[in-house]
Structures are given as structure tokens and as C-alpha cells.
Protein backbone atom coordinates (compact mmCIF):
# COMPACT_ATOMS: atom_id res chain seq x y z
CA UNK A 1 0.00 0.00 0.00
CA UNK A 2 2.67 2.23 0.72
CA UNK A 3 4.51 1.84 -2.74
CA UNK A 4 1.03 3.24 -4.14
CA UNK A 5 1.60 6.32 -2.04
CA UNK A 6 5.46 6.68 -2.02
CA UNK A 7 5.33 6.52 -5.95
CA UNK A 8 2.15 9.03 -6.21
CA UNK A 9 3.90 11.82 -4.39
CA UNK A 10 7.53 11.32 -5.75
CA UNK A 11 5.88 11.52 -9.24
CA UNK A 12 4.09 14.79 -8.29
CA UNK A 13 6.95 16.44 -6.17
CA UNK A 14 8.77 15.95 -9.64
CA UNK A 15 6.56 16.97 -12.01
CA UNK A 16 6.12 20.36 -10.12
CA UNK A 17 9.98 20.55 -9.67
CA UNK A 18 9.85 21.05 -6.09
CA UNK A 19 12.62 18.04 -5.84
CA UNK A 20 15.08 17.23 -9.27
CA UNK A 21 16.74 14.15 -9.60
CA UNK A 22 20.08 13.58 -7.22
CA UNK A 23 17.99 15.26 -4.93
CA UNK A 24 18.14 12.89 -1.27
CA UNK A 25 14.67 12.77 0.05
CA UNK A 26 14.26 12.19 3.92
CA UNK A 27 11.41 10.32 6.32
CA UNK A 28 10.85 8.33 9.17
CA UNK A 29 8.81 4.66 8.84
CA UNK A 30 8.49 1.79 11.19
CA UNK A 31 9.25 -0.47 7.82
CA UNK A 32 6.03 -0.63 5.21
CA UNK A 33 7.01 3.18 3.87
CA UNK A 34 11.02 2.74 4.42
CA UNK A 35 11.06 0.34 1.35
CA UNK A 36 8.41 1.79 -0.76
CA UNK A 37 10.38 5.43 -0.44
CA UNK A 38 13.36 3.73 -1.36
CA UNK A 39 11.69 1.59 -4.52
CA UNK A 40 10.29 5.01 -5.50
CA UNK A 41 13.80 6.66 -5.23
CA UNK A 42 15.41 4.25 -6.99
CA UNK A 43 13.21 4.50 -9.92
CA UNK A 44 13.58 8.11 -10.34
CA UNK A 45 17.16 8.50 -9.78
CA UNK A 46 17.03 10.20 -6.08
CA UNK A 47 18.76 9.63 -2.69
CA UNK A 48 16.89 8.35 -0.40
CA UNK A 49 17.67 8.42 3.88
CA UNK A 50 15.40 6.70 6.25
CA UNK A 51 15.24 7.12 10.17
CA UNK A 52 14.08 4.18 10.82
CA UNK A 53 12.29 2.42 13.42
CA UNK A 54 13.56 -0.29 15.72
CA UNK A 55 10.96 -2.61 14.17
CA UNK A 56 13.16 -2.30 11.12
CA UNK A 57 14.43 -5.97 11.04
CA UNK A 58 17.28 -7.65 9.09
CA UNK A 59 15.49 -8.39 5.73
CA UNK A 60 14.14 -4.70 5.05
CA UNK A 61 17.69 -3.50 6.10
CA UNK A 62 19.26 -5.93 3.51
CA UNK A 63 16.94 -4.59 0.69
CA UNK A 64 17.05 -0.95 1.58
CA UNK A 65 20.79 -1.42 1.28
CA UNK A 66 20.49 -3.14 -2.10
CA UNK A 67 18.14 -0.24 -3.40
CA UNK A 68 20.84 2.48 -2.16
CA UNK A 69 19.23 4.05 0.51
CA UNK A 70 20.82 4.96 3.89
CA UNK A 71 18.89 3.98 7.17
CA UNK A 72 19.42 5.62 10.32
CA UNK A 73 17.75 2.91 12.98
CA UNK A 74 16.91 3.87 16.13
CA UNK A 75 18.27 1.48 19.33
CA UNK A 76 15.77 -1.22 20.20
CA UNK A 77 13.37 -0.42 22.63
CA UNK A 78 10.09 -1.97 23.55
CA UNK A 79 8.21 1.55 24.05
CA UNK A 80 7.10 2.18 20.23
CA UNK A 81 5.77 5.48 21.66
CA UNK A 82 9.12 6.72 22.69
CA UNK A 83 10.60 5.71 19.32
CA UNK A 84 7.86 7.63 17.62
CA UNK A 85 9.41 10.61 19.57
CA UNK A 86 12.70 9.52 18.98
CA UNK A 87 12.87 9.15 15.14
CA UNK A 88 11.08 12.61 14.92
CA UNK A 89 13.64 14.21 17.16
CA UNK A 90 16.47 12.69 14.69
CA UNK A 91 14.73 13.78 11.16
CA UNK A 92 14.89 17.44 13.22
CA UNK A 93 18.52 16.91 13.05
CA UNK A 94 19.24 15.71 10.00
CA UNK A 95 17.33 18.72 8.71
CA UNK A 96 19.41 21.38 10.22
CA UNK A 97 22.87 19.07 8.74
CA UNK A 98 21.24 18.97 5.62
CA UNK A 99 18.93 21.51 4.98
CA UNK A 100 18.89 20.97 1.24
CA UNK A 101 16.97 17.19 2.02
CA UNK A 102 13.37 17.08 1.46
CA UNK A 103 11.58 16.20 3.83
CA UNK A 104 8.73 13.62 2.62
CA UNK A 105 6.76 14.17 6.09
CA UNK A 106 4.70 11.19 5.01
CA UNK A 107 2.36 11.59 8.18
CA UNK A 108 1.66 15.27 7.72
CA UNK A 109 1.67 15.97 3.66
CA UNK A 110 -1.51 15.33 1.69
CA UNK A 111 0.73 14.73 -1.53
CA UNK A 112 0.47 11.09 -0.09
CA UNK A 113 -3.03 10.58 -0.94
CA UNK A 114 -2.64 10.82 -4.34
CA UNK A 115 -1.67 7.54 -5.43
CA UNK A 116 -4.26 5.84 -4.06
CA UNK A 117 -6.70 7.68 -6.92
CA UNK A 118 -5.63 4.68 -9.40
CA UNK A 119 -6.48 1.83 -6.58
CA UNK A 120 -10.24 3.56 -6.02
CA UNK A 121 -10.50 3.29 -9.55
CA UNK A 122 -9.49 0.06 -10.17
CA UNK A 123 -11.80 -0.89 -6.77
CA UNK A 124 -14.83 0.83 -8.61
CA UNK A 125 -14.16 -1.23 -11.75
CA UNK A 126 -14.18 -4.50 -10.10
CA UNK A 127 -16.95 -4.05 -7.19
CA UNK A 128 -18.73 -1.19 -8.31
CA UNK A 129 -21.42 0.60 -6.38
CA UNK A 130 -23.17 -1.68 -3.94
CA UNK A 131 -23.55 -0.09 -0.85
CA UNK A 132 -19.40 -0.45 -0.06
CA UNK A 133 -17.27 -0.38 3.85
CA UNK A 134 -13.87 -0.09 3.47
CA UNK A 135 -12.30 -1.29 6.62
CA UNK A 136 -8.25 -1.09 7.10
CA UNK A 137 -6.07 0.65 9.62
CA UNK A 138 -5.73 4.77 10.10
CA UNK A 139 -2.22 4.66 10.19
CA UNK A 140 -0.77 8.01 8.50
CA UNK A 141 -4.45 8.39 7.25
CA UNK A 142 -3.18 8.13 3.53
CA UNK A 143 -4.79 5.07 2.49
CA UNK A 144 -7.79 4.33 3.82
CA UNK A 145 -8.53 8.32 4.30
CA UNK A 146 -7.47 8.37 0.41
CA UNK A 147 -9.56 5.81 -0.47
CA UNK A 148 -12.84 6.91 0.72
CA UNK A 149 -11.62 10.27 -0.31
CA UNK A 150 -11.41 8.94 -3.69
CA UNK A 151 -14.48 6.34 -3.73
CA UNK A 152 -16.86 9.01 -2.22
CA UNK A 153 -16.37 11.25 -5.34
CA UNK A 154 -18.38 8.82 -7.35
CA UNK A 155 -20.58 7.23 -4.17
CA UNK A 156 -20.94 9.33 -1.15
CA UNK A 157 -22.68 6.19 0.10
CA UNK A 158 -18.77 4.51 1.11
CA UNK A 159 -18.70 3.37 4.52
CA UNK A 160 -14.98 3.76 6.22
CA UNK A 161 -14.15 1.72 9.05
CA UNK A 162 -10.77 2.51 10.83
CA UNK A 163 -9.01 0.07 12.63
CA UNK A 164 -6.38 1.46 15.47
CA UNK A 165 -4.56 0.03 18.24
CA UNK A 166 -4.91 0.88 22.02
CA UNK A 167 -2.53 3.29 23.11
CA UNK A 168 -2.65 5.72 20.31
CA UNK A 169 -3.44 9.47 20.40
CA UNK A 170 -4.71 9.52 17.19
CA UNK A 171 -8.51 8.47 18.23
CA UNK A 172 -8.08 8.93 21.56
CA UNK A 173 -7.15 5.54 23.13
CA UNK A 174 -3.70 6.69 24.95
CA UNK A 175 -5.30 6.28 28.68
CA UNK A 176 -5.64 2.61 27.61
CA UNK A 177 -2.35 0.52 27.52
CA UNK A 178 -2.00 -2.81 25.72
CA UNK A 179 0.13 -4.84 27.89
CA UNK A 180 1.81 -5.87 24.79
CA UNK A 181 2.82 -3.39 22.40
CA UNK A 182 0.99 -0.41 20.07
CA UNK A 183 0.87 -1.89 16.97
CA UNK A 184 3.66 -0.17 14.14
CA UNK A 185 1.96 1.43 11.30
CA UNK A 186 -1.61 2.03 12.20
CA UNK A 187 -1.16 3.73 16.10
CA UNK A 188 0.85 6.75 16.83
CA UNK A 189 1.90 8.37 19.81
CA UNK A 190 2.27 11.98 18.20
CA UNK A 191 -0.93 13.90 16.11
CA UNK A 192 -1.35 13.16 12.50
CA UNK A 193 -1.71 15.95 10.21
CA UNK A 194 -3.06 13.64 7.13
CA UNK A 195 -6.18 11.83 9.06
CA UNK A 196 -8.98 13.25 8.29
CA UNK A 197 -10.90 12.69 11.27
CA UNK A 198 -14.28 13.20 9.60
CA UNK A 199 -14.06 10.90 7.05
CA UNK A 200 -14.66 7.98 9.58
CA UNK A 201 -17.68 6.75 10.03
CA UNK A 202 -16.59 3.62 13.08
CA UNK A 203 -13.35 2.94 14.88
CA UNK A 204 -12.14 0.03 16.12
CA UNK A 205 -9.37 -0.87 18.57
CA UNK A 206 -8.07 -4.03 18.72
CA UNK A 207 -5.17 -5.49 21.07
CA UNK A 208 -2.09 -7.66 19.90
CA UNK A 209 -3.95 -10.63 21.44
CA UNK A 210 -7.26 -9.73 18.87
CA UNK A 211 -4.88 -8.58 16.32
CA UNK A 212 -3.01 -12.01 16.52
CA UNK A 213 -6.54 -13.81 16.46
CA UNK A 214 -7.37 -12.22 13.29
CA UNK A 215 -3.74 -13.01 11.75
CA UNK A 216 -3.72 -16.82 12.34
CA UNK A 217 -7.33 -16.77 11.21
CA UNK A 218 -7.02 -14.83 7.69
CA UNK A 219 -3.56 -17.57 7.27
CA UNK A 220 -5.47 -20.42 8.05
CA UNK A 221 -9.24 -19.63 6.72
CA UNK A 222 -7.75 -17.67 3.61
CA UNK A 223 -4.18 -18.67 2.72
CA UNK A 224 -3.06 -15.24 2.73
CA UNK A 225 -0.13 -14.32 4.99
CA UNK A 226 -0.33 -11.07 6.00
CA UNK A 227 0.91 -8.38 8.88
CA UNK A 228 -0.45 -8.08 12.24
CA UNK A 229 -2.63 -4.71 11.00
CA UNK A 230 -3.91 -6.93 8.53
CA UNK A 231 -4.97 -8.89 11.08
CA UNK A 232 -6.86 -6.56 12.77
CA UNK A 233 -8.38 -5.14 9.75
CA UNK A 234 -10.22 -8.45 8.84
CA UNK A 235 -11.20 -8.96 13.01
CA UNK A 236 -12.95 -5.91 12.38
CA UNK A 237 -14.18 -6.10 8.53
CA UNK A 238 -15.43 -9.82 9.83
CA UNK A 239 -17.62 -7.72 12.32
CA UNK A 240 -18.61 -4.97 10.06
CA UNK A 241 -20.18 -7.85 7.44
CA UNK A 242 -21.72 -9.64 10.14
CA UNK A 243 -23.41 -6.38 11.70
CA UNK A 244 -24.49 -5.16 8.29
CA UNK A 245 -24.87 -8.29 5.76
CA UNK A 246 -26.46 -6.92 2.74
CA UNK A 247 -23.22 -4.17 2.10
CA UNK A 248 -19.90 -5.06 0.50
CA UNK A 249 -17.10 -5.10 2.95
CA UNK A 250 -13.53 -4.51 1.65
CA UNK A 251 -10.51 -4.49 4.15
CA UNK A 252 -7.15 -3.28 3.39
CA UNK A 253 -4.42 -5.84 4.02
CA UNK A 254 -1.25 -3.39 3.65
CA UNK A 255 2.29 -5.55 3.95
CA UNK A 256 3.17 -9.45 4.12
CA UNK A 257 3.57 -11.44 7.41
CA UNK A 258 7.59 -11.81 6.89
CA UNK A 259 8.66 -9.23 10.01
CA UNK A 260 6.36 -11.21 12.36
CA UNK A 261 7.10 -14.42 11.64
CA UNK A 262 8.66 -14.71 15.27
CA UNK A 263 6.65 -12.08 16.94
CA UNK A 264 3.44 -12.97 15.65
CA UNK A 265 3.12 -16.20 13.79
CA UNK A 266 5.38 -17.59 16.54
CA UNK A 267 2.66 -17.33 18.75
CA UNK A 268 0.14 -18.75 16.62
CA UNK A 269 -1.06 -21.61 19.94
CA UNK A 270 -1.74 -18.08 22.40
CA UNK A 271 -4.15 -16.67 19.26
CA UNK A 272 -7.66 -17.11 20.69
CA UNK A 273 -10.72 -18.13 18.28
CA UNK A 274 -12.20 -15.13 16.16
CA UNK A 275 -15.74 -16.81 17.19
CA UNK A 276 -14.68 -15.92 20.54
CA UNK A 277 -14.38 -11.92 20.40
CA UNK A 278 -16.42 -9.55 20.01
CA UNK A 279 -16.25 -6.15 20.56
CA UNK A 280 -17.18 -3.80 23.32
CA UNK A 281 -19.94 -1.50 21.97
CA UNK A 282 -19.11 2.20 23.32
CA UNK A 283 -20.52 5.36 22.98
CA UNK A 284 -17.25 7.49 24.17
CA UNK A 285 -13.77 6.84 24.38
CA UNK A 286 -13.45 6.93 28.07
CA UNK A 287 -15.49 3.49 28.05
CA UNK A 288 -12.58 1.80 25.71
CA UNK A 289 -11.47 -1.47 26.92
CA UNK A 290 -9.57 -4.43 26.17
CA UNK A 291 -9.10 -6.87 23.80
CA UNK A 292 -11.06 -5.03 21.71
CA UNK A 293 -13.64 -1.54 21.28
CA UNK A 294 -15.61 -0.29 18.64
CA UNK A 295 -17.73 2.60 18.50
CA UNK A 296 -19.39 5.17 16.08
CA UNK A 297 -17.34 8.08 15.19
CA UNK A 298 -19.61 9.77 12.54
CA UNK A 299 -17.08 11.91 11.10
CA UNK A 300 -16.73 13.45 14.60
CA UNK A 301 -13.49 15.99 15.46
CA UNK A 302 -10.45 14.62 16.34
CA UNK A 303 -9.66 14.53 20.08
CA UNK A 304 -7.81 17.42 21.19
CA UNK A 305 -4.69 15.19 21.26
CA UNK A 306 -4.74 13.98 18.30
CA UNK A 307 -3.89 18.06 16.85
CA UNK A 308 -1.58 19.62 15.62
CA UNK A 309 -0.83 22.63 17.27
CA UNK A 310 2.19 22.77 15.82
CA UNK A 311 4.52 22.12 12.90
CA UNK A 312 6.37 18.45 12.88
């Protein structure tokens, strides 16, 4: 998913000359966006220099190195929240040592959304309109924001389901912590300037324990082997076709299930049965709880933690 975005806004940052080739373009990723920056870069003949999180494992550094890029990794830590903070503290850095860098700000930029115009497209060919949810993590808020963004232009009638793990500002969940660990890619600890708040219509929050239910499930139901937001994108789409059976449901599985082949898959005999969940029905954030919450948003405003007050 994130090569769809990477490519979108390299293309467009070129065309409108705001970056030339040689040109080193900077961001920070957890993993997903590291490589498709770099793919993107190395198709267009520019640098490219990741700050990288500690989730960064051994095969993504082996092909960022192949593609040229240069990856700055943060030290491990189990606090994902404090390497958030971290990685943002070190692009700071990098910017005043290289002010000529662009900085891709991949969390912040709407230039992201714009590759995901071709995937609505091609989702409108092959589904059409039939009363469609789109279900898939919040992340950065450039794909499944983008995609309703894109879908609604020709059916305002789209459903968007966001799926987010406990502990994350960006819906307000960050009283609630998961004993385990705030899933990378679709939580933050910092506000995002691309979600679009109002755009969602229900948020979910899932665990790592629901997460890893839906994981093992979509490997063993469906064959497809897929990352632990994947995971708790179908939990959740599974939920959203069973509350509303006559609409379309379409979750977005974003990256493989290579980097959590230990962490996750590992596991696999602690993954409870999906028949066994379901989630807690609340009306306000303060009544989240664990494994697993989902409640109504209506296109509400974002919490006051979850904005930007200033520029990051």
C-alpha cells in the first residue's frame, strides 16, 4: 500500500519541480514506507535516507541497502511510543545538517493521498457501487482516508471503518495501555496531520492478542499471509459484514507477514478463536477497553490530542 503512495507523491513532487533528480529525500517509517520510499527513489534517480524504526528488522535492512538508501535505525526499545518521539527528534537533526533534504513528512503531507486515486479506480471497476465499507487501519491516514476520499467522489454512500490500536493518540485511546505493544503502522503516539478525522464513520481498537486472532485466522481460513494490521483489519471487517450483511465489505491488508514471523506467527497456539471476540460497543472513548472496542465516530473531530498545534 505504501509503494502506491510513495510513488504518487515522488511523481508529483517531480513533475512540479519542487525536488530534481540527485535530490536525497528524507522520512521516518516503522518499515512498510522505508522500502516503498526507497523503490520510488530508486526509480527516479534520487537519494533516499530513512530514520528508521527499531521494528526495522534484518530483511528490510538488507533490501534498503540493495536499493541504495541509507537507514538511520533507532536502538531497540520496547516503548514504540518513545521511538515515535525519537525518530522525529532525529529527522529534526538531519534537517538542520542537511537543509537541502526534502523532507517527505509522510504523516503530515496530503501529496500522499494521491496515489491511491488509481487503486479507487481500479476498486470501482471490479466491485462497483453496492452499498461499499472499506475497513483497514488509520495509520498516516493516507490510504484508507485516500480511499474513501477517492471512492466518495463517485458514491458518497462509502462506509470507512478505521481500525487502530490501544494506546494511540490519534482516536483517543492513549489512557488505555495494551500490555503488549501499540501496533507499528496504524497507532501513533504523536498527532497526525493527514487523518482526516471526519471521514470515519466507526473505529475500532483491537489489542495484539485480537490482532493475533485475526492473523492466524485470515492464514489459516484464507491462505493469505499477511501483517499483524492486517490482522486486525479483517477482526474488524469480519464484524462490520456480520453487523451489516447486505453491504460489501472490503478491508485493506497493507504488507506481508515476513517481520512477524517470530513475533506474531510464533505465537500462533496463544491466538484465541475469532468466534470468541467480540467487541465492546461504546458510545465514548473513556469506556474503551480491552481486547477489543468499537464505536461510532460519525465523522466526529479529532480529540484534542490527536492536533496539531504545531509544525512536525
Amino acid at each position: 500500500m505504501k509503494v502506491v503512495s510513495a510513488l504518487g507523491a515522488v511523481r508529483h513532487l517531480l513533475d512540479r519541480g519542487v525536488v530534481r533528480p540527485g535530490d536525497t529525500l528524507l522520512d521516518s517509517s516503522s518499515g512498510i514506507y522505508a522500502y516503498a520510499l526507497a523503490l520510488a527513489c530508486h526509480r527516479y534517480g534520487l537519494h533516499c535516507h530513512i530514520v528508521g524504526s527499531t521494528t526495522v528488522d534484518a530483511a528490510l535492512r538488507t533490501q534498503l541497502a540493495i536499493l541504495g538508501a541509507t537507514l538511520d535505525q533507532m536502538e531497540p526499545s520496547r516503548d514504540l511510543k518513545h521511538d515515535q518521539r525519537r525518530r522525529v527528534g532525529r529527522i529534526q537533526e538531519i534537517l538542520r545538517e542537511n537543509p537541502s533534504f526534502h523532507w517527505m513528512r509522510q504523516y503530515h503531507d496530503s501529496v500522499h493521498y494521491r496515489g491511491y486515486e488509481a487503486v479507487a479506480d481500479l476498486i470501482r471497476q471490479q466491485i462497483g457501487q453496492c452499498g461499499l465499507t472499506v475497513v483497514g487501519g488509520v495509520g498516516s491516514g493516507a490510504s484508507t482516508g485516500a480511499l474513501a476520499t477517492f471512492l466518495r467522489r463517485h458514491d458518497p454512500g462509502v462506509r470507512l471503518v478505521g481500525v487502530q490500536p490501544f494506546g494511540s493518540v490519534t482516536f483517543g485511546s492513549e489512557h488505555v495501555d495494551d500490555p503488549e505493544i501499540i501496533i507499528a503502522g496504524i497507532g501513533s503516539s504523536i498527532p497526525f496531520g493527514n487523518v482526516a478525522h471526519e471521514l470515519y464513520d466507526v473505529i475500532h481498537w483491537t489489542s495484539f492478542d485480537a490482532a493475533l486472532a485475526g492473523s492466524i485466522a485470515l492464514l489459516r481460513e484464507h491462505a493469505i499471509f499477511a501483517g499483524l494490521s492486517s490482522g486486525a483489519a479483517y477482526l474488524a471487517a469480519r464484524w462490520e459484514r456480520r453487523d451489516d450483511p447486505e453491504r460489501t465489505v472490503l478491508f485493506v491488508a497493507a504488507d506481508t507477514g515476513h517481520r512477524y514471523v517470530d513475533s506474531v506467527f510464533g505465537r500462533h497456539e496463544e491466538a484465541p478463536h475469532l468466534a470468541a471476540l467480540r467487541p465492546h460497543q461504546v458510545s465514548a472513548v473513556e469506556e474503551l477497553a480491552l481486547p477489543w472496542s468499537r464505536m461510532t465516530w460519525n465523522g466526529a473531530a479529532p480529540p484534542a490530542t490527536a492536533t496539531l498545534t504545531q509544525p512536525v
